[in-house]
Protein backbone atom coordinates (compact mmCIF):
# COMPACT_ATOMS: atom_id res chain seq x y z
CA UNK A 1 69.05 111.66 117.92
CA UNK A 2 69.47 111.30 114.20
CA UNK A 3 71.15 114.20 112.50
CA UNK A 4 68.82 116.11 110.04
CA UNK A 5 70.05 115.76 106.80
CA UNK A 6 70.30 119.33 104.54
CA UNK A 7 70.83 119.78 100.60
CA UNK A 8 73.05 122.36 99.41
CA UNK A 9 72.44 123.19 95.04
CA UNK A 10 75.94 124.56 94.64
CA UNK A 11 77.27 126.34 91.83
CA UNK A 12 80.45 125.23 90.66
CA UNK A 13 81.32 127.85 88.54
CA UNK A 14 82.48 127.77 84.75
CA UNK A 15 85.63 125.44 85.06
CA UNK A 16 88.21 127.12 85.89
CA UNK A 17 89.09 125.76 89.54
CA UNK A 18 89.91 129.53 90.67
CA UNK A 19 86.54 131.13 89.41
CA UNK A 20 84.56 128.65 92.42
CA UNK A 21 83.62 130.51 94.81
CA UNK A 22 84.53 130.34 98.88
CA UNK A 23 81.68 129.49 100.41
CA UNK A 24 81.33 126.70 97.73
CA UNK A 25 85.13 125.46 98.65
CA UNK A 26 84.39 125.08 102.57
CA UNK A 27 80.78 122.56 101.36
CA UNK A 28 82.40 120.58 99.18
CA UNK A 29 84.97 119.99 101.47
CA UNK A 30 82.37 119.11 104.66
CA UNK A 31 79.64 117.62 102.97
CA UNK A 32 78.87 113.45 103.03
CA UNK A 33 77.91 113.44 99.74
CA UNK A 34 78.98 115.16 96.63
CA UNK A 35 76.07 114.57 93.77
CA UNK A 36 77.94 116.88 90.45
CA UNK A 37 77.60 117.18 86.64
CA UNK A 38 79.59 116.75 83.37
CA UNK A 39 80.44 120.30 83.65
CA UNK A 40 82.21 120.26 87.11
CA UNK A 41 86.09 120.83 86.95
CA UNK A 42 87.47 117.00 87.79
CA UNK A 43 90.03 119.52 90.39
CA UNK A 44 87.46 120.48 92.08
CA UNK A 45 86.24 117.18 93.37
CA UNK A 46 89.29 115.03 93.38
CA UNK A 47 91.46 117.88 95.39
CA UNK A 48 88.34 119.55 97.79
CA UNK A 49 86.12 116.34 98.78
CA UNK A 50 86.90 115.00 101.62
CA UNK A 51 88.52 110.69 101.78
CA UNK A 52 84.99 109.94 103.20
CA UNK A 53 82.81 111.41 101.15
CA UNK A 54 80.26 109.91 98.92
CA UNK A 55 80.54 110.66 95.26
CA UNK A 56 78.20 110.26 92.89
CA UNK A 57 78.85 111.39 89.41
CA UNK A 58 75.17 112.13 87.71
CA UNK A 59 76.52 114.18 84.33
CA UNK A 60 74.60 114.56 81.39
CA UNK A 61 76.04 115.49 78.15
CA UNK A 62 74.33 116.50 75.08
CA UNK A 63 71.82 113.45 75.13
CA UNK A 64 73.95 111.35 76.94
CA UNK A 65 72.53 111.07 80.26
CA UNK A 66 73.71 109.22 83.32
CA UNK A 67 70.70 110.09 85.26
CA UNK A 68 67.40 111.54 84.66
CA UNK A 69 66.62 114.63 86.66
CA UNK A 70 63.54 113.05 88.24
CA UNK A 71 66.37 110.17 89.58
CA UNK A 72 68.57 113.19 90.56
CA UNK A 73 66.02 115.00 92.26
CA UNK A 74 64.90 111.84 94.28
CA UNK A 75 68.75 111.24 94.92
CA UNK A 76 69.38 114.49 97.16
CA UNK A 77 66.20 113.98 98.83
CA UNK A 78 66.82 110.34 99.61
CA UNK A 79 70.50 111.32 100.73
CA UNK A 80 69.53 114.13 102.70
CA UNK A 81 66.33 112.74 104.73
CA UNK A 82 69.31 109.95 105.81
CA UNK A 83 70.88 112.90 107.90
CA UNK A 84 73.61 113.82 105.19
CA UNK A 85 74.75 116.93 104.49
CA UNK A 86 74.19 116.75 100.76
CA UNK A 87 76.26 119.18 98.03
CA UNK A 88 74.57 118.98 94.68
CA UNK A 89 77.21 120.27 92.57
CA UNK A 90 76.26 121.80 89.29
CA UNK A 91 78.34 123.48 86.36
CA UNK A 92 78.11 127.40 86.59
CA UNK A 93 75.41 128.88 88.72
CA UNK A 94 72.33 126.63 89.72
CA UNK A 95 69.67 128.68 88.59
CA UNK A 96 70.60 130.16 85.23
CA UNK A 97 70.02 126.72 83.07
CA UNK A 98 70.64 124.52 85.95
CA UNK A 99 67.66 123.35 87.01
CA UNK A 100 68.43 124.30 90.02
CA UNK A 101 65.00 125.88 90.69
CA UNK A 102 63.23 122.68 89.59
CA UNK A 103 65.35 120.96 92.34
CA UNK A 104 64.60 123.78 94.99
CA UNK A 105 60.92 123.16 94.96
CA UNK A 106 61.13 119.55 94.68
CA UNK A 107 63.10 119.51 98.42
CA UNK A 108 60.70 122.08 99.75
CA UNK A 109 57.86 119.80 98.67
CA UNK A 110 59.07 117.01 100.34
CA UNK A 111 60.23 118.35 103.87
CA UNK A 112 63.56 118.79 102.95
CA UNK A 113 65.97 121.84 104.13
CA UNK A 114 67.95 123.30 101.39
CA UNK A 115 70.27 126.36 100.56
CA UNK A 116 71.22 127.52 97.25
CA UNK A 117 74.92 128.96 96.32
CA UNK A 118 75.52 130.63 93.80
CA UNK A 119 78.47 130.27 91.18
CA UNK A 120 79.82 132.46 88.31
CA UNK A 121 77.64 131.43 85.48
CA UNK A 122 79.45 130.54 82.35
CA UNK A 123 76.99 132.70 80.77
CA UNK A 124 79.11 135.78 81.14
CA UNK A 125 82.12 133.97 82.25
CA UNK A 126 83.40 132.17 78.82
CA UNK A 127 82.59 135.18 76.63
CA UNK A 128 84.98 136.99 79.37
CA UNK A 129 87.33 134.30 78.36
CA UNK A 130 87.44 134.58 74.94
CA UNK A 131 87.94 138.40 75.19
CA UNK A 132 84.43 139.22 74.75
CA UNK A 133 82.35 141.85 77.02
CA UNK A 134 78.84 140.82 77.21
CA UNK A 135 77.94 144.80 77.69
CA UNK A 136 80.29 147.35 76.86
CA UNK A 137 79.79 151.05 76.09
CA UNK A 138 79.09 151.77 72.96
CA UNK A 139 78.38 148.45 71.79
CA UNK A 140 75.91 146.90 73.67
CA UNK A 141 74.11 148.16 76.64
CA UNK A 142 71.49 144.91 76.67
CA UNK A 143 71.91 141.05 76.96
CA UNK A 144 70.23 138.51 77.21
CA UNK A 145 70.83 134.68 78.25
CA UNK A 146 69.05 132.35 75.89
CA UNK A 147 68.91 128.63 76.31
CA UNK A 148 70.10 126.95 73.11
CA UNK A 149 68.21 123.55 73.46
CA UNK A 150 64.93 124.70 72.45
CA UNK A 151 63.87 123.43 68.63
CA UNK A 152 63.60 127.49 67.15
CA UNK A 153 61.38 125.67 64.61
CA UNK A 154 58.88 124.05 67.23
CA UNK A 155 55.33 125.98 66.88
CA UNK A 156 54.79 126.42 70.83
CA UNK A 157 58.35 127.76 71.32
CA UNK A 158 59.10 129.68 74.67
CA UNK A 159 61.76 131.84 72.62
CA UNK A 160 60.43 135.62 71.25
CA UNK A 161 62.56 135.65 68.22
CA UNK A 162 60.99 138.81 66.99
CA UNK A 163 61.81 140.60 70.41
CA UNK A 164 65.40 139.02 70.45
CA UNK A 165 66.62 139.65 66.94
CA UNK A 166 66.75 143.58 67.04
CA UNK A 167 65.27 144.28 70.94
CA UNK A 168 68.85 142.58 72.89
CA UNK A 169 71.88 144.14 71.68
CA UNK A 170 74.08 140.84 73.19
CA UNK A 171 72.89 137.80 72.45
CA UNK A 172 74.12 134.76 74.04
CA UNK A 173 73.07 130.82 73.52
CA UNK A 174 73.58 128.43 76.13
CA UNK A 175 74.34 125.02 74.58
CA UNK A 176 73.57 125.34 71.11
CA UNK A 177 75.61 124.93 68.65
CA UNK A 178 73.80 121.63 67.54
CA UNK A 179 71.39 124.09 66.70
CA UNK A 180 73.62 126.83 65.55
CA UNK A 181 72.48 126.88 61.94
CA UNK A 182 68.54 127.20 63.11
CA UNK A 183 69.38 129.58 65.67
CA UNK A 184 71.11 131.53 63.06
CA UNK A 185 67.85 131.09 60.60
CA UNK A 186 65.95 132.82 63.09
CA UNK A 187 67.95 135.88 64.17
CA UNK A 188 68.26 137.03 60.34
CA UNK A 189 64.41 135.94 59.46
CA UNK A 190 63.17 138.17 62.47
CA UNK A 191 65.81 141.28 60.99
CA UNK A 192 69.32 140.64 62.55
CA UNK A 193 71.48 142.01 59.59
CA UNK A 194 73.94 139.10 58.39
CA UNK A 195 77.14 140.77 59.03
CA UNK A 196 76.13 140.74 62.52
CA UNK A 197 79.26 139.45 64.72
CA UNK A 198 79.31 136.24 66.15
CA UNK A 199 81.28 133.77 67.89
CA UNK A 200 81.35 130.00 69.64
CA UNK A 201 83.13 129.14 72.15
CA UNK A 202 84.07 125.52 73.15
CA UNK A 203 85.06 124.04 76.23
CA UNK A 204 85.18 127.77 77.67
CA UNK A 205 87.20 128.86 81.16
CA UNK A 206 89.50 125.84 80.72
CA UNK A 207 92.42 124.90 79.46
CA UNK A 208 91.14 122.99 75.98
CA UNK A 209 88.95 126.65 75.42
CA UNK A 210 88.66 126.54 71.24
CA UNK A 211 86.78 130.11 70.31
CA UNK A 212 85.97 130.71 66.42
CA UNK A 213 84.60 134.27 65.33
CA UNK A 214 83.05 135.65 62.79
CA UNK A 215 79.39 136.90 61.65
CA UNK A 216 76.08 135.06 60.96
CA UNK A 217 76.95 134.99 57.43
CA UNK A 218 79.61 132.63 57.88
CA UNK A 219 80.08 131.33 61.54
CA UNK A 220 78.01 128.38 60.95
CA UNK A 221 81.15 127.11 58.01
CA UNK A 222 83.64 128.26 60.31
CA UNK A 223 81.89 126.14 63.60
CA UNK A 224 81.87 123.08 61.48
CA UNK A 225 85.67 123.44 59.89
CA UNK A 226 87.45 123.85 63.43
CA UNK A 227 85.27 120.88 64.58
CA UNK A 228 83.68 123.02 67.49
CA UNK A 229 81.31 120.14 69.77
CA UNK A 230 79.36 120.87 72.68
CA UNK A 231 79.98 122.31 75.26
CA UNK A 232 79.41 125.30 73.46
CA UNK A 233 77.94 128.76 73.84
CA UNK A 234 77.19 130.99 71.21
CA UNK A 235 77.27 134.79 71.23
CA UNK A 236 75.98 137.33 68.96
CA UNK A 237 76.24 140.81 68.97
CA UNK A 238 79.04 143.71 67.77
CA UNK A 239 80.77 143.08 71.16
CA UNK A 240 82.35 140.57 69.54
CA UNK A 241 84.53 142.56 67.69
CA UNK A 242 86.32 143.95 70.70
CA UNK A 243 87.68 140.09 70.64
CA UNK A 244 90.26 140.91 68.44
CA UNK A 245 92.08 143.23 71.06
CA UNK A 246 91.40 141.88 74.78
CA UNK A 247 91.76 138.51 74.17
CA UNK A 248 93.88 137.70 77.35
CA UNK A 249 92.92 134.02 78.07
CA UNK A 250 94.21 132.35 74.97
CA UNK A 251 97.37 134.63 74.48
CA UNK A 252 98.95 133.64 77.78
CA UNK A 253 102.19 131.85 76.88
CA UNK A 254 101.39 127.96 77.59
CA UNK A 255 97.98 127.75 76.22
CA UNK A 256 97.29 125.30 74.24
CA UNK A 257 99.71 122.67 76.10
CA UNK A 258 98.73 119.85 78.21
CA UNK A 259 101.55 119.32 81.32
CA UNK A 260 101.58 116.29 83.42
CA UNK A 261 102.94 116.93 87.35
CA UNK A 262 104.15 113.70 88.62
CA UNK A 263 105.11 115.70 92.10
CA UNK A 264 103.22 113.81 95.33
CA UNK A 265 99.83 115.25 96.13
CA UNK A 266 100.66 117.42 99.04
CA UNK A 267 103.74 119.11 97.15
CA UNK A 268 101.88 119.49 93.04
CA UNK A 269 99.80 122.54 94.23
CA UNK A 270 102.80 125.05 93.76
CA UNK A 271 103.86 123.68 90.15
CA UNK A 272 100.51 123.05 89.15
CA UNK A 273 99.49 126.91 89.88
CA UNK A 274 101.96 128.44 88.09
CA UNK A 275 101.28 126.44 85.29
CA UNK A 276 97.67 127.08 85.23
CA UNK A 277 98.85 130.83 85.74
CA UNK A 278 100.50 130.39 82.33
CA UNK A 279 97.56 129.03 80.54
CA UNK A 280 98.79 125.63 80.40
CA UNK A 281 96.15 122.55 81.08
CA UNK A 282 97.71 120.31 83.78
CA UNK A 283 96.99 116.43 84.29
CA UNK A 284 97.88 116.20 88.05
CA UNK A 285 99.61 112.69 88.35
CA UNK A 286 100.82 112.08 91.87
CA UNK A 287 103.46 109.07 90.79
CA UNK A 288 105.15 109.21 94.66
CA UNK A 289 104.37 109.59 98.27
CA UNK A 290 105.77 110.21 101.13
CA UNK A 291 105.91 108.72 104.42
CA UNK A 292 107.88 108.67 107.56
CA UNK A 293 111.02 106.16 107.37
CA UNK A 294 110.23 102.81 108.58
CA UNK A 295 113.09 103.23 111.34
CA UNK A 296 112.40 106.14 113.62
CA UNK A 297 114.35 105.16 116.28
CA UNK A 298 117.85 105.99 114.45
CA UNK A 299 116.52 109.78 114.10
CA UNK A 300 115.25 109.73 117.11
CA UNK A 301 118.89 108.61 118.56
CA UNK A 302 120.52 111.52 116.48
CA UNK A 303 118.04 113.97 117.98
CA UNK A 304 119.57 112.92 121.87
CA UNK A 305 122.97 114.03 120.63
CA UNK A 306 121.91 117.02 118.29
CA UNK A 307 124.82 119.43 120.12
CA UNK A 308 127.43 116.53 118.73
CA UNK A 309 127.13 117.64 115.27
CA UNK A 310 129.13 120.89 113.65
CA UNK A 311 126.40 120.81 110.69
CA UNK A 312 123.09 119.44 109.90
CA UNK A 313 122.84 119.11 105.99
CA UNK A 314 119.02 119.35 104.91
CA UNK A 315 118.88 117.89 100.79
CA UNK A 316 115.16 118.48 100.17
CA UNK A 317 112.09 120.10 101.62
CA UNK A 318 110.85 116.90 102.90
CA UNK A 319 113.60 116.32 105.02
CA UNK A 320 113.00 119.46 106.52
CA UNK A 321 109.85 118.45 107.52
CA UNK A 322 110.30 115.44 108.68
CA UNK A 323 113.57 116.17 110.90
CA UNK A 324 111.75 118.66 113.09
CA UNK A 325 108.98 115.97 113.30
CA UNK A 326 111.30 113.67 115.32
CA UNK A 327 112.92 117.45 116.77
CA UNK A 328 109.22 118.12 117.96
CA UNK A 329 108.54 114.51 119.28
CA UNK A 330 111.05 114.83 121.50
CA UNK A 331 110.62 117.75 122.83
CA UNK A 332 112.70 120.86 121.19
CA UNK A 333 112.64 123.31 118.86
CA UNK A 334 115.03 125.23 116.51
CA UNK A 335 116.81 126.28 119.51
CA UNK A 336 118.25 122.79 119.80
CA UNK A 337 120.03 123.85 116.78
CA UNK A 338 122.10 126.48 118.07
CA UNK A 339 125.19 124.81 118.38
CA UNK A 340 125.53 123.73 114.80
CA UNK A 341 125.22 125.03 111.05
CA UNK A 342 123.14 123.97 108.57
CA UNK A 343 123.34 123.62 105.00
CA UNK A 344 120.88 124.00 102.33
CA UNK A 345 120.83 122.72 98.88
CA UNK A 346 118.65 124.87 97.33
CA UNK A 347 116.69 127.87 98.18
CA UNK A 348 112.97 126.18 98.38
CA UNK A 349 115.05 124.24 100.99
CA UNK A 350 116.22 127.20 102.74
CA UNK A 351 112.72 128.50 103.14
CA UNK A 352 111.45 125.44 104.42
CA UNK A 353 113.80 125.75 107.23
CA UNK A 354 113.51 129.70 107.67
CA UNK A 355 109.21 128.24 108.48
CA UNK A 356 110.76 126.63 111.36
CA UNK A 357 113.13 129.52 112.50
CA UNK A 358 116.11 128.56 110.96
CA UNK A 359 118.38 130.55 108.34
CA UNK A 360 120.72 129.01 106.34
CA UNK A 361 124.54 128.85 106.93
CA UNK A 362 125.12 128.18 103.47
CA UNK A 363 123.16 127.37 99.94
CA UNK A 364 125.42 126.00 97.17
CA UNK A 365 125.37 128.18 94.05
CA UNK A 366 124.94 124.64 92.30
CA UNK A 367 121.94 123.32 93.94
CA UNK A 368 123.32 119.56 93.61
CA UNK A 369 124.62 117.31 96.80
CA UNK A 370 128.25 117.09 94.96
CA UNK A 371 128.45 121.29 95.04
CA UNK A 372 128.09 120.95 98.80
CA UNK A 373 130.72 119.25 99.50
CA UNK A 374 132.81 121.50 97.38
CA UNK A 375 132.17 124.50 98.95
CA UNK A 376 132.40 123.10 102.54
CA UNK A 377 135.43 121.67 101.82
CA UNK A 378 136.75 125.08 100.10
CA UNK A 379 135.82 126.94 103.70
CA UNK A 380 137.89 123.94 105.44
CA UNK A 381 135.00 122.88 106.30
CA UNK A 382 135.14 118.86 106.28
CA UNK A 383 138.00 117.55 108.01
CA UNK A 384 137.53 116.45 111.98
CA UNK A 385 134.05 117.58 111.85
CA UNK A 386 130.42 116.09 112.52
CA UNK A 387 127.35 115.73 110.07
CA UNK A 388 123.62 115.14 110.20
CA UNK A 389 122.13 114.16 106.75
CA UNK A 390 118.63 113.80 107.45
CA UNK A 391 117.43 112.20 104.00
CA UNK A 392 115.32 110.06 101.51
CA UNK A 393 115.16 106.17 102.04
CA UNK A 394 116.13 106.25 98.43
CA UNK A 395 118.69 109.26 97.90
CA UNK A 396 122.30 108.41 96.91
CA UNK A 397 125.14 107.83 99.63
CA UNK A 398 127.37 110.51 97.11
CA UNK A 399 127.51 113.21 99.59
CA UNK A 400 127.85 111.37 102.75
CA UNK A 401 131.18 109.16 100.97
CA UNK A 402 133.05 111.97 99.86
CA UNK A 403 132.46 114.00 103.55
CA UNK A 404 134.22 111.16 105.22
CA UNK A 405 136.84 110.73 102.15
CA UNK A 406 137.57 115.00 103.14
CA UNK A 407 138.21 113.41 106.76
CA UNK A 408 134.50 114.26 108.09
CA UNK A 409 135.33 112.90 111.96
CA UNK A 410 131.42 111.45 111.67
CA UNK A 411 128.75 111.43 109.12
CA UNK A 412 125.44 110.27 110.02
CA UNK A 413 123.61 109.61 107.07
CA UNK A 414 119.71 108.95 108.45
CA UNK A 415 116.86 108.10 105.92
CA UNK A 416 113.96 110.03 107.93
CA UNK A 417 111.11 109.29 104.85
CA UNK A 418 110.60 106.94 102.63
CA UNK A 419 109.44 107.65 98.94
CA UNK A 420 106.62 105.14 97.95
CA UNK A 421 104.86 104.57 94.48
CA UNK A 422 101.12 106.29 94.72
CA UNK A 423 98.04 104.16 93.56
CA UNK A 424 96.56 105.43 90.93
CA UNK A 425 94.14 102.58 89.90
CA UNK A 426 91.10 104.24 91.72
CA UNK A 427 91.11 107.06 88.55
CA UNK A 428 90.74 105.17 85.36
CA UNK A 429 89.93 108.47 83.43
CA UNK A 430 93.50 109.37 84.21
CA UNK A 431 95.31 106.57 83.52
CA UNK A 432 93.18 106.89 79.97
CA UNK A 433 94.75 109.75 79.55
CA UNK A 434 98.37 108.12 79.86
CA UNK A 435 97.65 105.65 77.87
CA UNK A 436 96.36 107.49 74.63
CA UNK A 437 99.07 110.34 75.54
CA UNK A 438 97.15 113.36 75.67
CA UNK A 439 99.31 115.68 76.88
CA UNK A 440 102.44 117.14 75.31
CA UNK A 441 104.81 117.25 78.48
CA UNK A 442 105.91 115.52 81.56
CA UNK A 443 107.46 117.08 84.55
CA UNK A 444 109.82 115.46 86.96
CA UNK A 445 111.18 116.50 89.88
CA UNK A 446 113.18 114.03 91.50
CA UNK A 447 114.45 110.70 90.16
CA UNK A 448 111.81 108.69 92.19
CA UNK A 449 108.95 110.32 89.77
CA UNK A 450 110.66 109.37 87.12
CA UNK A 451 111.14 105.50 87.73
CA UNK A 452 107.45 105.69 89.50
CA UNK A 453 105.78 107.36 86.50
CA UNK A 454 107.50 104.77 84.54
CA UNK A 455 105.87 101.85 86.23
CA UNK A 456 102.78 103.49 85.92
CA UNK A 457 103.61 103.51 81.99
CA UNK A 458 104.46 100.10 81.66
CA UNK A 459 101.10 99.43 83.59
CA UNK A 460 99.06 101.32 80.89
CA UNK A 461 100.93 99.39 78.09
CA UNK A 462 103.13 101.95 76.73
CA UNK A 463 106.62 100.41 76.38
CA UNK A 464 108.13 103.43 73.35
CA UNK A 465 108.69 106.17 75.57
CA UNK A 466 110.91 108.30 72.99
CA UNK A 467 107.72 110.38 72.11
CA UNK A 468 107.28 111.22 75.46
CA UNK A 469 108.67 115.04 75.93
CA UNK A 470 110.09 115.11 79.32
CA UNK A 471 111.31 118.76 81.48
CA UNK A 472 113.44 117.79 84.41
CA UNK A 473 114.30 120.19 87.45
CA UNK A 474 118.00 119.27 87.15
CA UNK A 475 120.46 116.96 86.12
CA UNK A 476 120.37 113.61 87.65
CA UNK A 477 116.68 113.77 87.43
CA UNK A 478 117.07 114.54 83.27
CA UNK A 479 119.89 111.84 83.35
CA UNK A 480 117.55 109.10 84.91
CA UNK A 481 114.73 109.73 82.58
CA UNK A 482 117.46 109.11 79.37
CA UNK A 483 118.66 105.86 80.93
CA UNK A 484 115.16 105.20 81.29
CA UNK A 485 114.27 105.99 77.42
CA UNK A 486 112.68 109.41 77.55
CA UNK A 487 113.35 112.42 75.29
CA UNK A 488 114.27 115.27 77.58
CA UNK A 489 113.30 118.33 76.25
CA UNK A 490 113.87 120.39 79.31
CA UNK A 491 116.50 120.16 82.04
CA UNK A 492 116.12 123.21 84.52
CA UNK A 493 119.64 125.33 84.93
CA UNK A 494 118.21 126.66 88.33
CA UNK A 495 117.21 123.69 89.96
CA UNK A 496 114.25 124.67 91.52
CA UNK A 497 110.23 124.66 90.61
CA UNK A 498 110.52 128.51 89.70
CA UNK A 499 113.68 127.37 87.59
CA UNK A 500 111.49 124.73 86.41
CA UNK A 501 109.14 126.72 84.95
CA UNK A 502 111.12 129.55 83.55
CA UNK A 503 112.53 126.64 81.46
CA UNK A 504 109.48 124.99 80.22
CA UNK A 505 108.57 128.77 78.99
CA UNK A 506 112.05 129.35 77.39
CA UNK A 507 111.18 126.03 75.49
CA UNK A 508 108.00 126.83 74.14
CA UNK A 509 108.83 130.30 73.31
């Protein structure tokens, strides 16, 4: 028996990826097919919908449409009468200016189950952005949600200007500032004083949010000198003058910037969020991936004679994760461990391992492979022993040569992943991006991103890389980027993603 289809009208939420809501994370993530709009967050589809799902991008901006709504509307029918379960996607919350009422009844008039979600409507969300309270005692105890599309100067408007102007204390216009100086007209013609307090706010909840204040008198100059385009929303009312002191958004200490995070998909989410947690936009480009190595046979071999080795040296997170991979394929746990020590080169390391029951024996102070072998051979450390170095197909042989230089007795140096290059022809937006440099820094953590994201640059065309401001997590990382012919800007002294950060914030302030 066929499945029976169902149509979800989802509310996406304003734009920033945190503001969508839970129930709308676990649809996207099961549904078939994903139908969404201009105004959802590219995040939210590229890192929640699922490999096989159906996308089908039907945005409309300004008069630019991609599909009509009578297509769109016959779209989630037709998907969802094939037995899909069908998430139409929409900007903010579907039925405040999202037609998604006009979309309810057409399901319900042709057979078609449906449940609506709602989302945090940027009605009330971008004002909070921009550090304005739609009500707030003593200034406005009213609002009202107006769409700005309507022609104020068409005779059979749906709009009661003469209720409006003096009868809502907040006034705020959804996608109007095309119409900004009419809207304007109408508030002071209908007895809204001129000295009124106003703002617009573009591209609100994100990253690229632009806000310009001031009152009717003058907003409309000061909307066309910064440039503001759609999207846009307008409010009016004196709660806009409490934007001068609870402004949070745009004072947070990376807004403004644009970061690229070349880190592979699985591992971004971490350096991405406490980006986005500073205010900073972020252009997620996974350059690597990683796989098992090739080999697994030679791990597997080491994992027979685990009790032969004095210490097991883990040099990244990944290697973590991949050595108890083989340790679980064959049976054990972290108990098979108890006969040895094992090192840690850094502390994201050590907690890696601590996940899988393990505590570090010892974390360099330096977290580079050369400061391990200093400090094991300052304990006495190197000489007659036995060493697992579960590692990266690609990593350097540095560490493993000078152990059996000290007089390591055996050094078994294992690649147990391989770092590939990740395809990122399937998102030509992105590589757009790249390619017309819209962003002001790039992050690497590990040599591989660097070489990978400069394939990926010689791909888009761009051969000058001296513009390009680089932040490295350490050393060898900021030392391939230079050979390579970027400007490092930032090279981490703690070389970790928290030290990472801290640095890229010491930089820009």
């Amino acid at each position: 028996m066929n499945r029976k289809g169902k149509a979800y009208l989802v509310g996406a939420g304003p734009g920033d990826f945190g503001l969508l809501t839970i129930r709308a994370k676990e649809l996207i993530e099961q549904c078939d097919v994903l139908i969404y709009d201009n105004l959802v967050g590219e995040r939210v589809v590229d890192s929640l919908a699922s490999p096989g799902c159906e996308k089908i991008y039907v945005g409309k901006s300004g008069a630019s449409h991609t599909m009509e709504q009578e297509d769109i509307n016959n779209l989630i029918v037709e998907k969802a009468k094939a037995g899909n379960m069908v998430v139409r996607l929409k900007g903010g919350d579907p039925y405040i200016f999202g037609r998604g009422g006009e979309e309810a009844l057409f399901c319900v008039e042709r057979g078609v189950d449906f449940e609506v979600v709602n989302g945090i409507s940027s009605a009330y969300a971008v004002p909070n952005y921009a550090g304005i309270p739609v009500t707030n005692r003593g200034y406005s105890a009213s609002v009202a949600f107006i769409t700005g599309h309507e022609d104020p100067t068409k005779l059979e408007s749906d709009i009661r200007w003469d209720k409006l102007a003096t009868g809502v204390q907040t006034l705020v216009f959804l996608m109007g500032v095309k119409n900004l100086p009419l809207i304007i007209e109408k508030l002071v013609a209908n007895g809204l004083d001129r000295s009124t307090p106003a703002a617009v706010i573009q591209n609100g909840c994100q990253p690229t949010q632009r806000s310009v204040s001031g009152t009717l008198a003058d907003i409309g100059q000061k909307v066309k000198d910064a440039g503001i385009r759609p999207p846009s929303i307008i409010i009016v009312g004196n709660v806009v003058a409490l934007r001068e002191k609870i402004n949070w958004f745009e004072k947070r200490p990376l807004f403004g910037k644009t970061i690229v995070v070349t880190r592979s998909r699985d591992q971004a989410s971490e350096l991405t969020a406490r980006l986005l947690d500073l205010g900073a936009g972020v252009i997620e480009t996974p350059v690597i991936k990683i796989l098992p190595a090739t080999d697994g046979d030679v791990m597997a071999g080491a994992i027979k004679k685990i009790n032969a080795y004095d210490w097991i040296i883990m040099t990244s997170v990944n290697g973590v994760d991949q050595f108890f991979r083989h340790l679980d394929a064959a049976g054990l746990d972290s108990r098979a461990l108890s006969s040895s020590r094992v090192c840690a080169i850094g502390p994201a390391t050590a907690e890696r391992l601590s996940a899988h029951g393990i505590k570090a024996d010892l974390v360099p102070k330096r977290f580079v492979s050369g400061e391990i072998a200093r400090e094991l051979s300052g304990r006495g450390e190197i000489s007659g022993k036995s060493f697992l170095l579960p590692r990266a197909d690609i990593a350097p042989r540095e560490l493993s040569d000078t152990l059996l230089r000290e007089g390591a007795r055996l050094v078994d140096d294992i690649a147990v992943y391989r770092t590939v290059e990740e395809d990122l022809s399937s998102n030509p937006a992105q590589l757009e991006m790249l390619r017309q440099m819209q962003f002001d820094l790039v992050t690497f953590t590990s040599s591989s991103t660097v070489r990978n994201f400069d394939r990926l640059m010689k791909k888009a065309g761009i051969e000058v890389k001296s513009d390009i401001k680089c932040a490295a997590i350490g050393p060898v990382t900021a030392d391939t980027a230079r050979e390579l012919g970027y400007r490092v800007e930032v090279s981490a002294g703690v070389h970790t993603i928290d030290g990472l950060v801290e640095a890229i914030l010491g930089y820009y302030q």
